[in-house]
C-alpha atoms as a PDB file:
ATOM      1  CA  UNK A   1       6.354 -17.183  21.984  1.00  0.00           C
ATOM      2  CA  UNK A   2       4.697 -20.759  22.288  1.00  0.00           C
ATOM      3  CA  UNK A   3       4.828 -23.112  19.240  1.00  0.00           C
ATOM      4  CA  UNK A   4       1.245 -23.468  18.993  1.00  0.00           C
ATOM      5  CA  UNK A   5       0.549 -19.790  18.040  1.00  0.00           C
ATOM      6  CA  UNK A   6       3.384 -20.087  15.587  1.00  0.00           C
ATOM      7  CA  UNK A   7       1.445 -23.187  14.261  1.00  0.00           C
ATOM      8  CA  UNK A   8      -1.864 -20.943  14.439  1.00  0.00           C
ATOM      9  CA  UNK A   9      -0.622 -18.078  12.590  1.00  0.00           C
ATOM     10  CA  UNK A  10       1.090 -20.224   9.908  1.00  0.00           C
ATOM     11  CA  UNK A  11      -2.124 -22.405   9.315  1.00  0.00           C
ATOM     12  CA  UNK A  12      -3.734 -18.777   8.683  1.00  0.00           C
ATOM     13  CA  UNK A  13      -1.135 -17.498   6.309  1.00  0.00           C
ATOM     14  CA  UNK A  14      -1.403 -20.825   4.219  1.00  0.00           C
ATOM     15  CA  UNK A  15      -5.055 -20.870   4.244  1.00  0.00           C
ATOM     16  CA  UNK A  16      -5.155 -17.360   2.882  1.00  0.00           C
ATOM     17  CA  UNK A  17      -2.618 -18.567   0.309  1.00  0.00           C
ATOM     18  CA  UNK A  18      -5.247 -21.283  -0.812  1.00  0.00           C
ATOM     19  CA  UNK A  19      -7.519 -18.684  -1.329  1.00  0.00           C
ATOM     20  CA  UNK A  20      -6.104 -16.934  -4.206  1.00  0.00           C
ATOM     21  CA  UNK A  21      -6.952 -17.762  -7.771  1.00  0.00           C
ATOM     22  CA  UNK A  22      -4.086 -18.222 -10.135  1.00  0.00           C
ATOM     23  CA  UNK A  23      -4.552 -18.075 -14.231  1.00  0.00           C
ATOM     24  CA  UNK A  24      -2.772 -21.198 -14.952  1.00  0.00           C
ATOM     25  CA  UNK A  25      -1.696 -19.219 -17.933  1.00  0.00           C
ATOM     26  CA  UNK A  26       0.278 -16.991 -16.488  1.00  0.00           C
ATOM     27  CA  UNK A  27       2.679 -19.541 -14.635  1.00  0.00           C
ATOM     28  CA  UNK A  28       5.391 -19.837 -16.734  1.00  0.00           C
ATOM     29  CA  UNK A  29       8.556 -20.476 -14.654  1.00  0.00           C
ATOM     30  CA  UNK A  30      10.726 -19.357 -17.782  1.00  0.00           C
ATOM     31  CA  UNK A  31       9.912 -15.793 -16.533  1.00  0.00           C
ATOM     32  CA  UNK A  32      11.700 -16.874 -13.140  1.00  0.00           C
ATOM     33  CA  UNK A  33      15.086 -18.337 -14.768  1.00  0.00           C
ATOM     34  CA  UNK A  34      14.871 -15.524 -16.757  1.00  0.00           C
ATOM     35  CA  UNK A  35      15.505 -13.021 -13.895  1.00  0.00           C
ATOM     36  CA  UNK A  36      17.821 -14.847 -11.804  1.00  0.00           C
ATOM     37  CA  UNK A  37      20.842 -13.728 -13.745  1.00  0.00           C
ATOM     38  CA  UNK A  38      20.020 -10.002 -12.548  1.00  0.00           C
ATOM     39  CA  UNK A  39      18.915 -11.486  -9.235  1.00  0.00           C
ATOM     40  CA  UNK A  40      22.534 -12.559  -8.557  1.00  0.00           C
ATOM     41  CA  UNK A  41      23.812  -9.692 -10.090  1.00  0.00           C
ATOM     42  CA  UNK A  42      21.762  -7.187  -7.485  1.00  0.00           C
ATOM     43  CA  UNK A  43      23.152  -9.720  -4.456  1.00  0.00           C
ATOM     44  CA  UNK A  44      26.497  -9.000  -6.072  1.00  0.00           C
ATOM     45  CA  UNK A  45      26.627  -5.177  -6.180  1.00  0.00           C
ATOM     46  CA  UNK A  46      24.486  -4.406  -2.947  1.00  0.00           C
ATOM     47  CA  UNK A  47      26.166  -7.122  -1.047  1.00  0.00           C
ATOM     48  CA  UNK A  48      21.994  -7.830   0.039  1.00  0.00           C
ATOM     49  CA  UNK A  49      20.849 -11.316   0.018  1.00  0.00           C
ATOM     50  CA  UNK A  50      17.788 -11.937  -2.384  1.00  0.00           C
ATOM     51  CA  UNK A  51      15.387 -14.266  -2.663  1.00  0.00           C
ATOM     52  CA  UNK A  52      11.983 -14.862  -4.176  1.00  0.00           C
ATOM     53  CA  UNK A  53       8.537 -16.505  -2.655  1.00  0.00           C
ATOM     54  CA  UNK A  54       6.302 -17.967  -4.719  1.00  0.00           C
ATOM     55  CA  UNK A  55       2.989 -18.113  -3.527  1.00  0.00           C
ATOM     56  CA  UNK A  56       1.454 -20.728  -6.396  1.00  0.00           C
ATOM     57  CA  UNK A  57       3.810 -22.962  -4.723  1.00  0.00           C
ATOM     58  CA  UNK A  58       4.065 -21.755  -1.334  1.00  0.00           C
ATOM     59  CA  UNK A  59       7.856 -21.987  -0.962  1.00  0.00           C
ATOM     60  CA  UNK A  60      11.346 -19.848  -1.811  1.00  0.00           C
ATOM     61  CA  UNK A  61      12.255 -20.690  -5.426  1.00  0.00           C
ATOM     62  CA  UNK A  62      15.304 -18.598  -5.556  1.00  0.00           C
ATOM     63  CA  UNK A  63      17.939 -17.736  -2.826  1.00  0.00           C
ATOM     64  CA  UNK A  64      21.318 -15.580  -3.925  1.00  0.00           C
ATOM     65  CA  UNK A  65      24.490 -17.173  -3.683  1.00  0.00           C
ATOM     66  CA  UNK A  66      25.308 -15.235  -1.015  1.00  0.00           C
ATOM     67  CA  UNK A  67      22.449 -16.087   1.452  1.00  0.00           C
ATOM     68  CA  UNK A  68      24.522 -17.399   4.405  1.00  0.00           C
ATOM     69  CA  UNK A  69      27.436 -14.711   3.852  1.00  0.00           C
ATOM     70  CA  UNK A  70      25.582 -11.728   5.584  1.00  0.00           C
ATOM     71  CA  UNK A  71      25.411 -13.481   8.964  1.00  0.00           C
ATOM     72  CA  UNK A  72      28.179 -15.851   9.073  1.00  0.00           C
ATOM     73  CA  UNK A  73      27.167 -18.744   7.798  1.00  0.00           C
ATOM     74  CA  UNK A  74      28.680 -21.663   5.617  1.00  0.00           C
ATOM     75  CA  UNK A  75      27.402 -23.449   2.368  1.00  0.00           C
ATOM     76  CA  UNK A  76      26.706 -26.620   5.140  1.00  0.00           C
ATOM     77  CA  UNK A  77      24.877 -24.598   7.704  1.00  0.00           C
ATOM     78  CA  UNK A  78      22.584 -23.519   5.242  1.00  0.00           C
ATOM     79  CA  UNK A  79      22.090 -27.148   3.034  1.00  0.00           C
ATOM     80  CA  UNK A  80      21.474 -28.555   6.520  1.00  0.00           C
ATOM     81  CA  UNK A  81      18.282 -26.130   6.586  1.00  0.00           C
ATOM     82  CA  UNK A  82      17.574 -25.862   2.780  1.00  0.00           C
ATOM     83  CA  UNK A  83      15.135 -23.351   0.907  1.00  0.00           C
ATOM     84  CA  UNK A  84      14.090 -21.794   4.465  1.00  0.00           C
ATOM     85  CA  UNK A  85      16.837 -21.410   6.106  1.00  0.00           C
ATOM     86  CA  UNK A  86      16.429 -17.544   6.480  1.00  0.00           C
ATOM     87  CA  UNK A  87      13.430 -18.303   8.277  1.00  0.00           C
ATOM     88  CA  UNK A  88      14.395 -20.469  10.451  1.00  0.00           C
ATOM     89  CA  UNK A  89      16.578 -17.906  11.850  1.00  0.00           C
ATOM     90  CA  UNK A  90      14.391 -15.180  12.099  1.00  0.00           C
ATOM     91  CA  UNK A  91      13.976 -14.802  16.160  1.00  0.00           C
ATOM     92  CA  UNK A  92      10.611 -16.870  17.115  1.00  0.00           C
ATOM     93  CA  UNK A  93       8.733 -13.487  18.317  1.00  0.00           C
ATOM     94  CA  UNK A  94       9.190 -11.486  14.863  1.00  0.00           C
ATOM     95  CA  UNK A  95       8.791 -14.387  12.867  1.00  0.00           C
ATOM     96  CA  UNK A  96       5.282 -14.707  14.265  1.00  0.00           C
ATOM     97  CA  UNK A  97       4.796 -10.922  13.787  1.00  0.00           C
ATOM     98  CA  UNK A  98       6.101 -11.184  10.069  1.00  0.00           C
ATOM     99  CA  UNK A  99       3.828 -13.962   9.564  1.00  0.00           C
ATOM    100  CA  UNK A 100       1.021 -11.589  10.492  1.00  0.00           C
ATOM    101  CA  UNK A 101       1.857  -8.892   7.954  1.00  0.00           C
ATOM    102  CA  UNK A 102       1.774 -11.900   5.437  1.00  0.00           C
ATOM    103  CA  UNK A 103      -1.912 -12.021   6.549  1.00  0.00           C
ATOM    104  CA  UNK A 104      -2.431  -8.628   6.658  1.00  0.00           C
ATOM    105  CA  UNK A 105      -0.485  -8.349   2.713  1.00  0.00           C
ATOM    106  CA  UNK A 106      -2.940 -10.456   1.344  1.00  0.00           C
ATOM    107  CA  UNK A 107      -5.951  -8.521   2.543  1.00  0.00           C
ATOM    108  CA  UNK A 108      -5.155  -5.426   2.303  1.00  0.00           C
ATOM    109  CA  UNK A 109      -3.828  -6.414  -1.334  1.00  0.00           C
ATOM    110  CA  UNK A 110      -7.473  -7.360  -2.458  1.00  0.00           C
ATOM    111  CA  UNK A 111      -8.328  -3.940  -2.506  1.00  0.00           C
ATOM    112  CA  UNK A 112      -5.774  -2.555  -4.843  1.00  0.00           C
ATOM    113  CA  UNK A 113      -6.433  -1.833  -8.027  1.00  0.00           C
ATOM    114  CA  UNK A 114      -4.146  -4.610 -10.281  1.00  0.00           C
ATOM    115  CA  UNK A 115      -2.079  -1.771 -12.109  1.00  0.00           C
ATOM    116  CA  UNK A 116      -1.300  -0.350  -8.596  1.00  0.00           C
ATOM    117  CA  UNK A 117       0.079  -3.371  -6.667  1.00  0.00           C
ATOM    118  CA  UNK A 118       3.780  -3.689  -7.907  1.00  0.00           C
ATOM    119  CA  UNK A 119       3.803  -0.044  -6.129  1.00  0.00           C
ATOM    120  CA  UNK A 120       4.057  -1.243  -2.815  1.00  0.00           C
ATOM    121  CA  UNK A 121       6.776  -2.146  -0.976  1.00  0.00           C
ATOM    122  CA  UNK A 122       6.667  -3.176   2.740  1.00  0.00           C
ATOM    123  CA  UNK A 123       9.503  -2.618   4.776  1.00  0.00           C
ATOM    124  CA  UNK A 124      10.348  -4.810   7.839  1.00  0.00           C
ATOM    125  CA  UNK A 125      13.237  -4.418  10.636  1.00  0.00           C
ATOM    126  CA  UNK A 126      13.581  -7.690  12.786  1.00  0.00           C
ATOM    127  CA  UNK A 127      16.076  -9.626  14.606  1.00  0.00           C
ATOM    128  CA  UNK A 128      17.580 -12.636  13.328  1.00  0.00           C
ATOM    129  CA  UNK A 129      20.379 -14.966  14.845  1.00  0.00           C
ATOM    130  CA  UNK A 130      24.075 -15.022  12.919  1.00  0.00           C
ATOM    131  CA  UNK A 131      26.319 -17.812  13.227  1.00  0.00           C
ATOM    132  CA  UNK A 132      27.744 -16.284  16.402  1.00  0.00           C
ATOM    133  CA  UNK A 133      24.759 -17.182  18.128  1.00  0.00           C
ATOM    134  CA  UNK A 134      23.397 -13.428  18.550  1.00  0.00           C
ATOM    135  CA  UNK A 135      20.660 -11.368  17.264  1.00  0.00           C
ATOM    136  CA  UNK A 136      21.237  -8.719  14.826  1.00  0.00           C
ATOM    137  CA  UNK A 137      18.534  -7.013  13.228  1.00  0.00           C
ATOM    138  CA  UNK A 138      17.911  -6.831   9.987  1.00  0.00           C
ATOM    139  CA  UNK A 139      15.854  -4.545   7.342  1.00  0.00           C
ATOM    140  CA  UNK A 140      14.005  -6.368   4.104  1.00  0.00           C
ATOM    141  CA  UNK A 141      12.006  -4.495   1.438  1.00  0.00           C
ATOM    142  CA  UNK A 142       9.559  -7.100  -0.159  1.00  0.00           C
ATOM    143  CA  UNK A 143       7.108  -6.424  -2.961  1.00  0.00           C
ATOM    144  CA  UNK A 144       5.305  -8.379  -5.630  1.00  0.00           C
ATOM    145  CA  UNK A 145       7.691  -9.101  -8.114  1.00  0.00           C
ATOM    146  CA  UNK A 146       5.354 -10.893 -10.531  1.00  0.00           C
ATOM    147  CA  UNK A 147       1.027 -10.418 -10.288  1.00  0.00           C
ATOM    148  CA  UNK A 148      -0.841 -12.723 -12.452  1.00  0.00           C
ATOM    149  CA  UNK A 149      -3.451 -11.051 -14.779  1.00  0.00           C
ATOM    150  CA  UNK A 150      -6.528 -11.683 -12.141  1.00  0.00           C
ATOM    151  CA  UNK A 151      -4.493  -9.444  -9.651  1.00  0.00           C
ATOM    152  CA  UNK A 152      -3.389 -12.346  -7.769  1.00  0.00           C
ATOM    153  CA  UNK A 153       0.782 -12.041  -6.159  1.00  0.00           C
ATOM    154  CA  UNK A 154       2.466 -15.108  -7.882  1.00  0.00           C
ATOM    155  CA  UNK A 155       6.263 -14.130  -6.904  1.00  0.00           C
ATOM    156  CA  UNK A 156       7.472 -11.997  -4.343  1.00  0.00           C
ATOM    157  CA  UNK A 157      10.786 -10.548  -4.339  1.00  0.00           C
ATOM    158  CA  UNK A 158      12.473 -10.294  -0.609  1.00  0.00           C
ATOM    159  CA  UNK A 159      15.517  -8.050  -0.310  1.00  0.00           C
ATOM    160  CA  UNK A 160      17.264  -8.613   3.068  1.00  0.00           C
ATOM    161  CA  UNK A 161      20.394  -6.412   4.677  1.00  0.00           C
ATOM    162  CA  UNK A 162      21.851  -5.965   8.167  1.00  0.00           C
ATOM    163  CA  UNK A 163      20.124  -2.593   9.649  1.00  0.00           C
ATOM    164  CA  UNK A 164      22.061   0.254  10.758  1.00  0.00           C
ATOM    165  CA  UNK A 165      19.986   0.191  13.905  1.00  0.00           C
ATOM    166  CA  UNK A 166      21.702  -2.116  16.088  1.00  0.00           C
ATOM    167  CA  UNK A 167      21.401   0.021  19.021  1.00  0.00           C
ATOM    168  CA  UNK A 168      17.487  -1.517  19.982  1.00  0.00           C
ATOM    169  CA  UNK A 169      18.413  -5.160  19.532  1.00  0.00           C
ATOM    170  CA  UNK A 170      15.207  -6.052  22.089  1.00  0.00           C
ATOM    171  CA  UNK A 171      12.713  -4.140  20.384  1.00  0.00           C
ATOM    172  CA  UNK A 172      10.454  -6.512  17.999  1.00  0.00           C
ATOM    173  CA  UNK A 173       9.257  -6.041  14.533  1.00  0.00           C
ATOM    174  CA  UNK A 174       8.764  -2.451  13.155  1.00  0.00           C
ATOM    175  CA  UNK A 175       7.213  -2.548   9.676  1.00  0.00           C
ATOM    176  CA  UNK A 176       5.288  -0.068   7.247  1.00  0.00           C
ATOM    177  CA  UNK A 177       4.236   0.022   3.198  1.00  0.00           C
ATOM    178  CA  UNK A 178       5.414   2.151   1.091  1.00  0.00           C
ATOM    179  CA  UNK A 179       4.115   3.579  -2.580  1.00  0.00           C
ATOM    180  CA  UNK A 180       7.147   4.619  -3.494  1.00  0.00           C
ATOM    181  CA  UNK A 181       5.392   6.214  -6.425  1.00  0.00           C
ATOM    182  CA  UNK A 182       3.451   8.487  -4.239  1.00  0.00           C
ATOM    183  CA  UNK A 183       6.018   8.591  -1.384  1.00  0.00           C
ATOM    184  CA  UNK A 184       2.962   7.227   1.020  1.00  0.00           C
ATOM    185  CA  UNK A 185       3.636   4.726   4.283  1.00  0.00           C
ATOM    186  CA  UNK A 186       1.059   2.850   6.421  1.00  0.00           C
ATOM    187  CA  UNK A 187       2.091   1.921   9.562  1.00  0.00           C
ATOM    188  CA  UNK A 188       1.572  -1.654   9.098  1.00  0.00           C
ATOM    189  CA  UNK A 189      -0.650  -3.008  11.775  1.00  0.00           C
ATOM    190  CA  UNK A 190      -3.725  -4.738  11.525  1.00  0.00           C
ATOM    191  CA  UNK A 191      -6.838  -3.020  10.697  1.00  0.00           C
ATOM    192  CA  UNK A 192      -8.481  -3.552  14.387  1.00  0.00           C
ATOM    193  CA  UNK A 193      -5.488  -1.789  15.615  1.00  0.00           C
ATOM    194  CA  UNK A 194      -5.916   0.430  13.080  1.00  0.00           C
ATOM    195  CA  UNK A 195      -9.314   1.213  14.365  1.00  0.00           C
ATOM    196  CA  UNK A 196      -9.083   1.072  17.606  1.00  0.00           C
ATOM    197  CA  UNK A 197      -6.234   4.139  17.072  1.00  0.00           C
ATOM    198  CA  UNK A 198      -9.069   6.473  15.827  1.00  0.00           C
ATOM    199  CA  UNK A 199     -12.051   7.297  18.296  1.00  0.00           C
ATOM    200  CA  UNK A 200     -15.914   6.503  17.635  1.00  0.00           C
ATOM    201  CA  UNK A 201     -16.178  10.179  16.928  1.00  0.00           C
ATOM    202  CA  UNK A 202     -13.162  10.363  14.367  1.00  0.00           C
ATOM    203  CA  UNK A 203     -14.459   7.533  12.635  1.00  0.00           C
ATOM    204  CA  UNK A 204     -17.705   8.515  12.022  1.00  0.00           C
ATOM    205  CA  UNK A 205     -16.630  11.741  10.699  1.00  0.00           C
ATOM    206  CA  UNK A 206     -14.550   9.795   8.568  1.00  0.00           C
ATOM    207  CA  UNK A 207     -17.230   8.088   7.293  1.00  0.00           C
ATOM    208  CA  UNK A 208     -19.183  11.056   6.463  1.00  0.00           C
ATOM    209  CA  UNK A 209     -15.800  12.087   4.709  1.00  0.00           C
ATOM    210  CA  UNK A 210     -15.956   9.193   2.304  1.00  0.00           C
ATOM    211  CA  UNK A 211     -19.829  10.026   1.639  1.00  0.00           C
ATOM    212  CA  UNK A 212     -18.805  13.528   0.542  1.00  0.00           C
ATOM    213  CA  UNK A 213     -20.292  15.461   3.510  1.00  0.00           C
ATOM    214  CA  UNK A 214     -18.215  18.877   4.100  1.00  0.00           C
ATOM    215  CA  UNK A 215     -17.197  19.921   7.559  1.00  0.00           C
ATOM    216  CA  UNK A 216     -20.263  22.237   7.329  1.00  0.00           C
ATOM    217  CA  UNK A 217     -22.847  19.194   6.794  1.00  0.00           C
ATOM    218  CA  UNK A 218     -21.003  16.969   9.342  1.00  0.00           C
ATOM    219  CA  UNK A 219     -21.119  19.619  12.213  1.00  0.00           C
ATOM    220  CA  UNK A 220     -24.940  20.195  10.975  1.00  0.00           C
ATOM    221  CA  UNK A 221     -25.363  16.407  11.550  1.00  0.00           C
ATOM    222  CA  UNK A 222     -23.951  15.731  14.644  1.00  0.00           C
ATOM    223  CA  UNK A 223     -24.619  19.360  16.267  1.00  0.00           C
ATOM    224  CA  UNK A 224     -20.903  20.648  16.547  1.00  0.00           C
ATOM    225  CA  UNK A 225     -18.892  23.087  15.616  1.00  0.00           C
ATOM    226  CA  UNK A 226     -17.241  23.305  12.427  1.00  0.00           C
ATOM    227  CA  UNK A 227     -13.735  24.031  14.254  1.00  0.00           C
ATOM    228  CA  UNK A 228     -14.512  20.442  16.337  1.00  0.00           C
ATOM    229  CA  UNK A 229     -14.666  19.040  13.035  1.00  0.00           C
ATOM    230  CA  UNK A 230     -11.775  20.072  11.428  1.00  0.00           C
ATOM    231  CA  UNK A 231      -9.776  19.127  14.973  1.00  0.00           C
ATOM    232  CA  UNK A 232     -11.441  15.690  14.551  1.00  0.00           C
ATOM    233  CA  UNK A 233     -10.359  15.726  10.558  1.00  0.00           C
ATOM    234  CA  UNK A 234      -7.054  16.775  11.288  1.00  0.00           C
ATOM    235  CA  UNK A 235      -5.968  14.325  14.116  1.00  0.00           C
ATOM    236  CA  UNK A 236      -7.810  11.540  11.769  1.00  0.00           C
ATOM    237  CA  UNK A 237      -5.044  12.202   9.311  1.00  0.00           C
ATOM    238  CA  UNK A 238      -1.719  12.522  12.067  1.00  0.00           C
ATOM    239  CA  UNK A 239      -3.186   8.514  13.036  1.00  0.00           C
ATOM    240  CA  UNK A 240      -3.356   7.903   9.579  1.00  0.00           C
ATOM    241  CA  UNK A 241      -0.130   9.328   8.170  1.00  0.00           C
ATOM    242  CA  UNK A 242      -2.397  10.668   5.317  1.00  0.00           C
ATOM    243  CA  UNK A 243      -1.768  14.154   3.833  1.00  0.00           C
ATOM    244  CA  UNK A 244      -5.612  14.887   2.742  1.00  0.00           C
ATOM    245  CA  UNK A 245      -8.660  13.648   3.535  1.00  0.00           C
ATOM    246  CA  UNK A 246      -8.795  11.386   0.302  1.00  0.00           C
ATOM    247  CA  UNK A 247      -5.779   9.984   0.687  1.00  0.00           C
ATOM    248  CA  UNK A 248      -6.855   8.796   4.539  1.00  0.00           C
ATOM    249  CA  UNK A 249     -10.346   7.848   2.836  1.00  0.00           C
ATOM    250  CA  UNK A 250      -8.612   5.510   0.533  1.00  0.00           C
ATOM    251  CA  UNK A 251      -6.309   4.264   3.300  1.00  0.00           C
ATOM    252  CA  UNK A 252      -9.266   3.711   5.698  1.00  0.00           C
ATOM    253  CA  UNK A 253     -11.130   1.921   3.325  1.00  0.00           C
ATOM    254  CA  UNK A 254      -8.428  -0.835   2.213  1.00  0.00           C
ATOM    255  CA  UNK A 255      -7.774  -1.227   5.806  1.00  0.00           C
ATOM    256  CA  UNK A 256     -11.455  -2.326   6.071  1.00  0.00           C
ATOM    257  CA  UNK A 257     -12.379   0.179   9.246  1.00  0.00           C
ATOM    258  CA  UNK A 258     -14.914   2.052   7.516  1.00  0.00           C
END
C-alpha cells in the first residue's frame, strides 16, 4: 500500500467530513464529559478499549484508560503517538480499507431517516500490530453515538477487542452493518461493487420492483417468463442479504445502484 493512496483516501474522508452541516446548537461538549464516566466503566467490565470520534472536530476526544493494555503497550508508547495512536497501528492495507467504509458511512448515512441512524452498527475485523511487533486482528463495533438534530453524526463511539479469529491473520478487512433492531447486515462494500454483484437483468427487475410492477407485469415487459422472474428476484435478494423484496428495495436504494 503506497503512501500516496493513503494520502488520497484520507483527503476524501476529510472532505466528506467538511461537508456535513452541524447545528451549532447542538455541540455542547458537557454531553461528552457527561458519558465518559460510563465510558470507562464499559472499558472496565468488557476489558474492550473505547474511544469516541468526533467528526465536528475531526479527531478522537476520548480514549479508555486502558487503550494500550489490549496489545501490549505502555502509558509512553502511546503519549509518544497521542490521540491516534490506535490508528497508527492499524496495518497500512486495512487502514486504507477502513478509511473507505468512513467514505462509504457518510453516504450511505444521508439516506437514513434521522430517527433510524443510531440503529446501525458497522462491524470491522482488521489486523493491527501489538507491542511484540506482530499482527493480531482485531473486531470493533462503531456507531453514532451522538446525531445532531439536522441528522448529521457529531460523535461516534468505537468499541475495539482482540478477535477470536486469529487463524486468517493475512486476510484484510472484513466488515458489514448491522440494524441490530431489525437483525439486518450489508456486506459493506461500496455501492459500484455493490452493483457490479447484480447483473443488468437483475437490476432492472429490481427497478421495476421499486416502481411496484409484479412479477406478472415485469415478465409482460421484458417478454419472459414469470418463473425467470422470480429466479432473477430471488438471486437479487441471496446478493443482497435481503429477506423480501422491500427490504432489498430499500437496501438498493441507499446504496445508490438503482
Amino acid at each position: 500500500m503506497n503512501k500516496q493512496e493513503i494520502v488520497h483516501v484520507q483527503k476524501t474522508y476529510f472532505k466528506l467530513l467538511e461537508q456535513q452541516k452541524f447545528n451549532q446548537n447542538d455541540i455542547d461538549y458537557t454531553i461528552l464529559e457527561q458519558l465518559k464516566p460510563t465510558l470507562n466503566k464499559l472499558a472496565e467490565i468488557g476489558n474492550s478499549v473505547i474511544s469516541v470520534f468526533d467528526l465536528y472536530k475531526k479527531q478522537h476526544v476520548f480514549n479508555s484508560f486502558n487503550i494500550g493494555e489490549l496489545l501490549g503497550y505502555n502509558s509512553k508508547d502511546i503519549q509518544s503517538i497521542g490521540e491516534d495512536f490506535l490508528d497508527s497501528k492499524i496495518h497500512p492495507t486495512d487502514y486504507v480499507m477502513l478509511m473507505k467504509n468512513g467514505i462509504r458511512l457518510l453516504k450511505l448515512f444521508k439516506n437514513i431517516p434521522i430517527d433510524e441512524k443510531t440503529n446501525y452498527k458497522l462491524i470491522s475485523e482488521f489486523r493491527v500490530l501489538n507491542a511484540n511487533n506482530s499482527y493480531v486482528r482485531v473486531i470493533e463495533q462503531q456507531q453514532a453515538l451522538k446525531i445532531t438534530s439536522n441528522g448529521s453524526i457529531w460523535l461516534a463511539l468505537s468499541i475495539l477487542d482482540i478477535s477470536p479469529n486469529q487463524k486468517n491473520n493475512n486476510e484484510s478487512i472484513v466488515s458489514e452493518l448491522l440494524n441490530f433492531k431489525t437483525g439486518q447486515t450489508i456486506p459493506f462494500i461500496d455501492h459500484t461493487e455493490t452493483s457490479a454483484l447484480l447483473t443488468q437483468r437483475e437490476l432492472e427487475i429490481l427497478k421495476f420492483v421499486k416502481n411496484g410492477l409484479l412479477s406478472k407485469e415485469i415478465s409482460n415487459k421484458l417478454s419472459i417468463s414469470i418463473h425467470t422472474v422470480n429466479t432473477h428476484r430471488q438471486r437479487v435478494l441471496e446478493k443482497l442479504g435481503a429477506n423480501n423484496s422491500i427490504e432489498a428495495v430499500n437496501l438498493a436504494s441507499k446504496l445508490g445502484i438503482i
